[in-house]
Protein backbone atom coordinates (compact mmCIF):
# COMPACT_ATOMS: atom_id res chain seq x y z
CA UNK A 1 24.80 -44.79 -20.46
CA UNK A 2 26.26 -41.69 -21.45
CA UNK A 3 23.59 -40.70 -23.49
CA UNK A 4 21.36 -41.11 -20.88
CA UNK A 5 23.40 -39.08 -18.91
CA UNK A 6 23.24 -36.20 -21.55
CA UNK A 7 19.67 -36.52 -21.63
CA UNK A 8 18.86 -35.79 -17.73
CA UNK A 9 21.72 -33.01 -18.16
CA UNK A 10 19.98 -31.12 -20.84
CA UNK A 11 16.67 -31.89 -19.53
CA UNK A 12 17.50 -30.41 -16.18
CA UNK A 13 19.50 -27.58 -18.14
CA UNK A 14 15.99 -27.11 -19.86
CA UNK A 15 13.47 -27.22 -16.95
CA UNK A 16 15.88 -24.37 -15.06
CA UNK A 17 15.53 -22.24 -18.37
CA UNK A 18 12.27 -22.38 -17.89
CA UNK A 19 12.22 -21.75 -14.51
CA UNK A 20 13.95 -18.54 -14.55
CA UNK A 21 11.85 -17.01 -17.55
CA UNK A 22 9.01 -17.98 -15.42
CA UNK A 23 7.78 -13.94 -14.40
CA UNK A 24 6.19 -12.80 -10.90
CA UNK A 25 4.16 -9.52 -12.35
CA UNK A 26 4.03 -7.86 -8.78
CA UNK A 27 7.00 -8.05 -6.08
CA UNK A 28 6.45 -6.51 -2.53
CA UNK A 29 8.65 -6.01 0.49
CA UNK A 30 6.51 -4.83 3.05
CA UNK A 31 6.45 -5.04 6.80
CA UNK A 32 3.07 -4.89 8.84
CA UNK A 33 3.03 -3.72 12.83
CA UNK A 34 -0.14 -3.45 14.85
CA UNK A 35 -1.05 -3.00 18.19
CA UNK A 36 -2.17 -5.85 20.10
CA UNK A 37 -4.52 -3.83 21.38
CA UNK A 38 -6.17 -2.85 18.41
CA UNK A 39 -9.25 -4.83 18.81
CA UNK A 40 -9.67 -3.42 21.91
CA UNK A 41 -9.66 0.49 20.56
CA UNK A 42 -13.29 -0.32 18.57
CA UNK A 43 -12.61 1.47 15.76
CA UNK A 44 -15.89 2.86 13.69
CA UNK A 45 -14.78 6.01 12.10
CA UNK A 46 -11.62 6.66 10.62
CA UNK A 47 -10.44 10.30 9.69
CA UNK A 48 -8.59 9.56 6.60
CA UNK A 49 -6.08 12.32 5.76
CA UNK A 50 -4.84 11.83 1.80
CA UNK A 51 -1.20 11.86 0.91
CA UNK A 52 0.41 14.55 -0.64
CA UNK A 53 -1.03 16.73 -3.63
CA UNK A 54 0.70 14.87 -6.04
CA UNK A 55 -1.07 11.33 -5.46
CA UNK A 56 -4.47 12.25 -5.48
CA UNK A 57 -5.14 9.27 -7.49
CA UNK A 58 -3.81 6.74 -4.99
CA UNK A 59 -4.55 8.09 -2.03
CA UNK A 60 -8.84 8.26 -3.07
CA UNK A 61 -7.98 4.24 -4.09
CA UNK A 62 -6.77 3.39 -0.87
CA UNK A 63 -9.75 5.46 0.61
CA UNK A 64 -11.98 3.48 -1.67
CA UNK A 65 -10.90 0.46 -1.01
CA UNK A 66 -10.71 1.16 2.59
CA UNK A 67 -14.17 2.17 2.63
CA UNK A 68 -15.04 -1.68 1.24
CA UNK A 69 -14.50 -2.56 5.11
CA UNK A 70 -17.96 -2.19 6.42
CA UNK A 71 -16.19 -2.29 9.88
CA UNK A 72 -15.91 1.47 10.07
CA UNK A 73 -16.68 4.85 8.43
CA UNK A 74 -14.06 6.41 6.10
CA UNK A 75 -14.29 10.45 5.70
CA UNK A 76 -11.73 12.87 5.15
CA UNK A 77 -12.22 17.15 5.39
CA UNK A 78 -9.59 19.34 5.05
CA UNK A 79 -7.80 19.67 8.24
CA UNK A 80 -7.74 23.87 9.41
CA UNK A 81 -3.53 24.89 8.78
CA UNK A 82 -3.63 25.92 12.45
CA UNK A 83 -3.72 21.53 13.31
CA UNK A 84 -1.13 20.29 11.00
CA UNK A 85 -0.81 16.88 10.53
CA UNK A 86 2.31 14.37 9.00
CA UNK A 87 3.59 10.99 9.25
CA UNK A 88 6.25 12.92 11.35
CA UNK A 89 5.04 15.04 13.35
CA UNK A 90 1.60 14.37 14.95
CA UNK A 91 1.02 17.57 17.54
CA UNK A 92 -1.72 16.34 20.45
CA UNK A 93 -3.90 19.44 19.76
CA UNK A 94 -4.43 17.78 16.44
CA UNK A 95 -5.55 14.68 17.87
CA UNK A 96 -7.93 16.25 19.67
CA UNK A 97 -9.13 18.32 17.63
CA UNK A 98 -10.58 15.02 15.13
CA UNK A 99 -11.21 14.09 17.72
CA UNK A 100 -13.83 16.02 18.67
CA UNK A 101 -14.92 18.28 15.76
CA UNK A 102 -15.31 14.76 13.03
CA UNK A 103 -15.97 12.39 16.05
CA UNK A 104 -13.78 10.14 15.12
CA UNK A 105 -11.63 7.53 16.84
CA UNK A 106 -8.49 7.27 14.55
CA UNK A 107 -6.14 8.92 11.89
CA UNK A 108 -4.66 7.59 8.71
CA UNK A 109 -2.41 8.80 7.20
CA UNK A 110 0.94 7.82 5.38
CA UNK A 111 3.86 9.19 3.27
CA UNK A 112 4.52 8.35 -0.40
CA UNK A 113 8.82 8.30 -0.43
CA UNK A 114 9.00 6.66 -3.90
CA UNK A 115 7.25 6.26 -7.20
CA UNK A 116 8.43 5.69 -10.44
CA UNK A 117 6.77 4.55 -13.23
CA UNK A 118 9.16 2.62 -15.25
CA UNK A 119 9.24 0.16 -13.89
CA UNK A 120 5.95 0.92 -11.45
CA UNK A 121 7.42 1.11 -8.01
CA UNK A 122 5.95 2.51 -5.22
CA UNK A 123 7.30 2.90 -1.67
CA UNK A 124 5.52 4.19 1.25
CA UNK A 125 4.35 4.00 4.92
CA UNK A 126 0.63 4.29 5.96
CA UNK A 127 -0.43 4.50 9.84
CA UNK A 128 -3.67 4.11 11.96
CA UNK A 129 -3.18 6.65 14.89
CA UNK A 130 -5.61 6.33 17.90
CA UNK A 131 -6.65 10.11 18.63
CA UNK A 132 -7.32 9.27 22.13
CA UNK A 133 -3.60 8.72 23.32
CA UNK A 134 -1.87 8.82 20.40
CA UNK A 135 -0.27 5.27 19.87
CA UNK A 136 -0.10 3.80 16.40
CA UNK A 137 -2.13 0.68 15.83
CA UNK A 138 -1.43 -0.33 12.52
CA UNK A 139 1.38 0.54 10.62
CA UNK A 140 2.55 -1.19 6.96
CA UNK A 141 5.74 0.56 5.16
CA UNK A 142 7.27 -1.26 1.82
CA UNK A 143 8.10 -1.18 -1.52
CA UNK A 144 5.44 -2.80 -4.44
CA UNK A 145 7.17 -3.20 -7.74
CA UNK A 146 5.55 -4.54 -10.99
CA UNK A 147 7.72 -6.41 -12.66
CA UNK A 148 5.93 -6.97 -15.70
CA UNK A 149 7.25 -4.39 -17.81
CA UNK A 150 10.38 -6.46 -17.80
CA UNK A 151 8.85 -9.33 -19.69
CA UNK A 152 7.80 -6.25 -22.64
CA UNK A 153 8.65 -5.76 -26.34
CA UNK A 154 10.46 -2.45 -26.58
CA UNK A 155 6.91 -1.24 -28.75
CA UNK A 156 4.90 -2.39 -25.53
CA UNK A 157 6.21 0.13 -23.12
CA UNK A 158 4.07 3.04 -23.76
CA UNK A 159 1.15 1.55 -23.41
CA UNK A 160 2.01 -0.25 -20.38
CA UNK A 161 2.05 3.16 -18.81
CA UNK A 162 -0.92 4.26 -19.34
CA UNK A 163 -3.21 5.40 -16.63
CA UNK A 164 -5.12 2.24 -16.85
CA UNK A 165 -1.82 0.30 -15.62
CA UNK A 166 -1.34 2.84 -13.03
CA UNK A 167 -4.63 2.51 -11.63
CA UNK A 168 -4.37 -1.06 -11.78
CA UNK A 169 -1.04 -1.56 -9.75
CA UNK A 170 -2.21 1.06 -7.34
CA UNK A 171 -5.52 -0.81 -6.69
CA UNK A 172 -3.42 -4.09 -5.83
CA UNK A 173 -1.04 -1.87 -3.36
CA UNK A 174 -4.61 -0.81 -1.50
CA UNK A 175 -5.75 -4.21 -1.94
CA UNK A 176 -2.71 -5.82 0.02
CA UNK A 177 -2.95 -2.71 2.90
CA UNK A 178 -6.75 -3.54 3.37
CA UNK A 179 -5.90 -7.21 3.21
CA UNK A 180 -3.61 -6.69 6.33
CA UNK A 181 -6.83 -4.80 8.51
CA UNK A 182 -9.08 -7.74 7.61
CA UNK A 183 -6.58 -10.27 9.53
CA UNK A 184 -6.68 -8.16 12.44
């Protein structure tokens, strides 16, 4: 009996060993908010306004993979310094002004806070703005971690970082925002 015992103890010791080494490669924390409304605003072209210099990359993947979405038209121009435009501060003479000069019905635009590449982490928020009255309709702001570099051989690491990775993990952070505008 008490070998039996010792059995199911080290089995169950076993199967929570395994358990634990068990890896998720990508974590996110992310919140989504939308207007219940949204429908209603019939979006078809979406000025898309890329995030700051530094994350060229990721900003044209989310525009690519936005543009996937035959629902609407994706374009971006340089915005004129005189209409500034932030996740912050989002003056009504901007508004108009894609309004009318791009014809468009809505801005997107977001704000990078954190990335880091070891591990890959990035944090942001990312907005649809109506330019007609200004209310947000969609909004998603979180944190996407890979978690796979935790599961590499110390020789690994560099290549693990390569462009190709970053790419990668950036496409599946634009793949889970565009994922959240096709429930809508």
């Amino acid at each position: 009996m008490k070998t039996m015992r010792n059995l199911f103890l080290s089995s169950m010791i076993g199967i929570f060993f395994l358990l634990s080494c068990t890896n998720t490669k990508q974590v996110s924390s992310f919140s989504i908010s939308f207007s219940p409304h949204f429908k209603q605003y019939k979006l078809q072209r979406l000025f898309f306004i890329p995030f700051q210099e530094d994350q060229k990359i990721f900003s044209s993947t989310l525009k690519d993979t936005l543009a996937k979405n035959k629902t609407w038209e994706i374009f971006f121009s340089p915005l004129p310094s005189s209409y500034p435009l932030s996740p912050s501060h989002i003056p009504a003479s901007s508004l108009s002004y894609v309004a009318t000069k791009y014809n468009a019905h809505a801005i997107a635009l977001g704000h990078i806070s954190h990335f880091s590449l070891t591990p890959m982490r990035i944090s942001l928020r990312w907005q649809i703005i109506s330019v007609y009255d200004g209310k947000i309709l969609y909004s998603i702001e979180g944190t996407w971690e890979d978690k796979s570099i935790y599961s590499l051989d110390y020789q690994d690491i560099p290549q693990s970082i390569s462009g190709l990775s970053v790419e990668k993990f950036f496409s599946e952070v634009c793949l889970t925002i565009a994922e959240g505008l096709k429930n809508l």
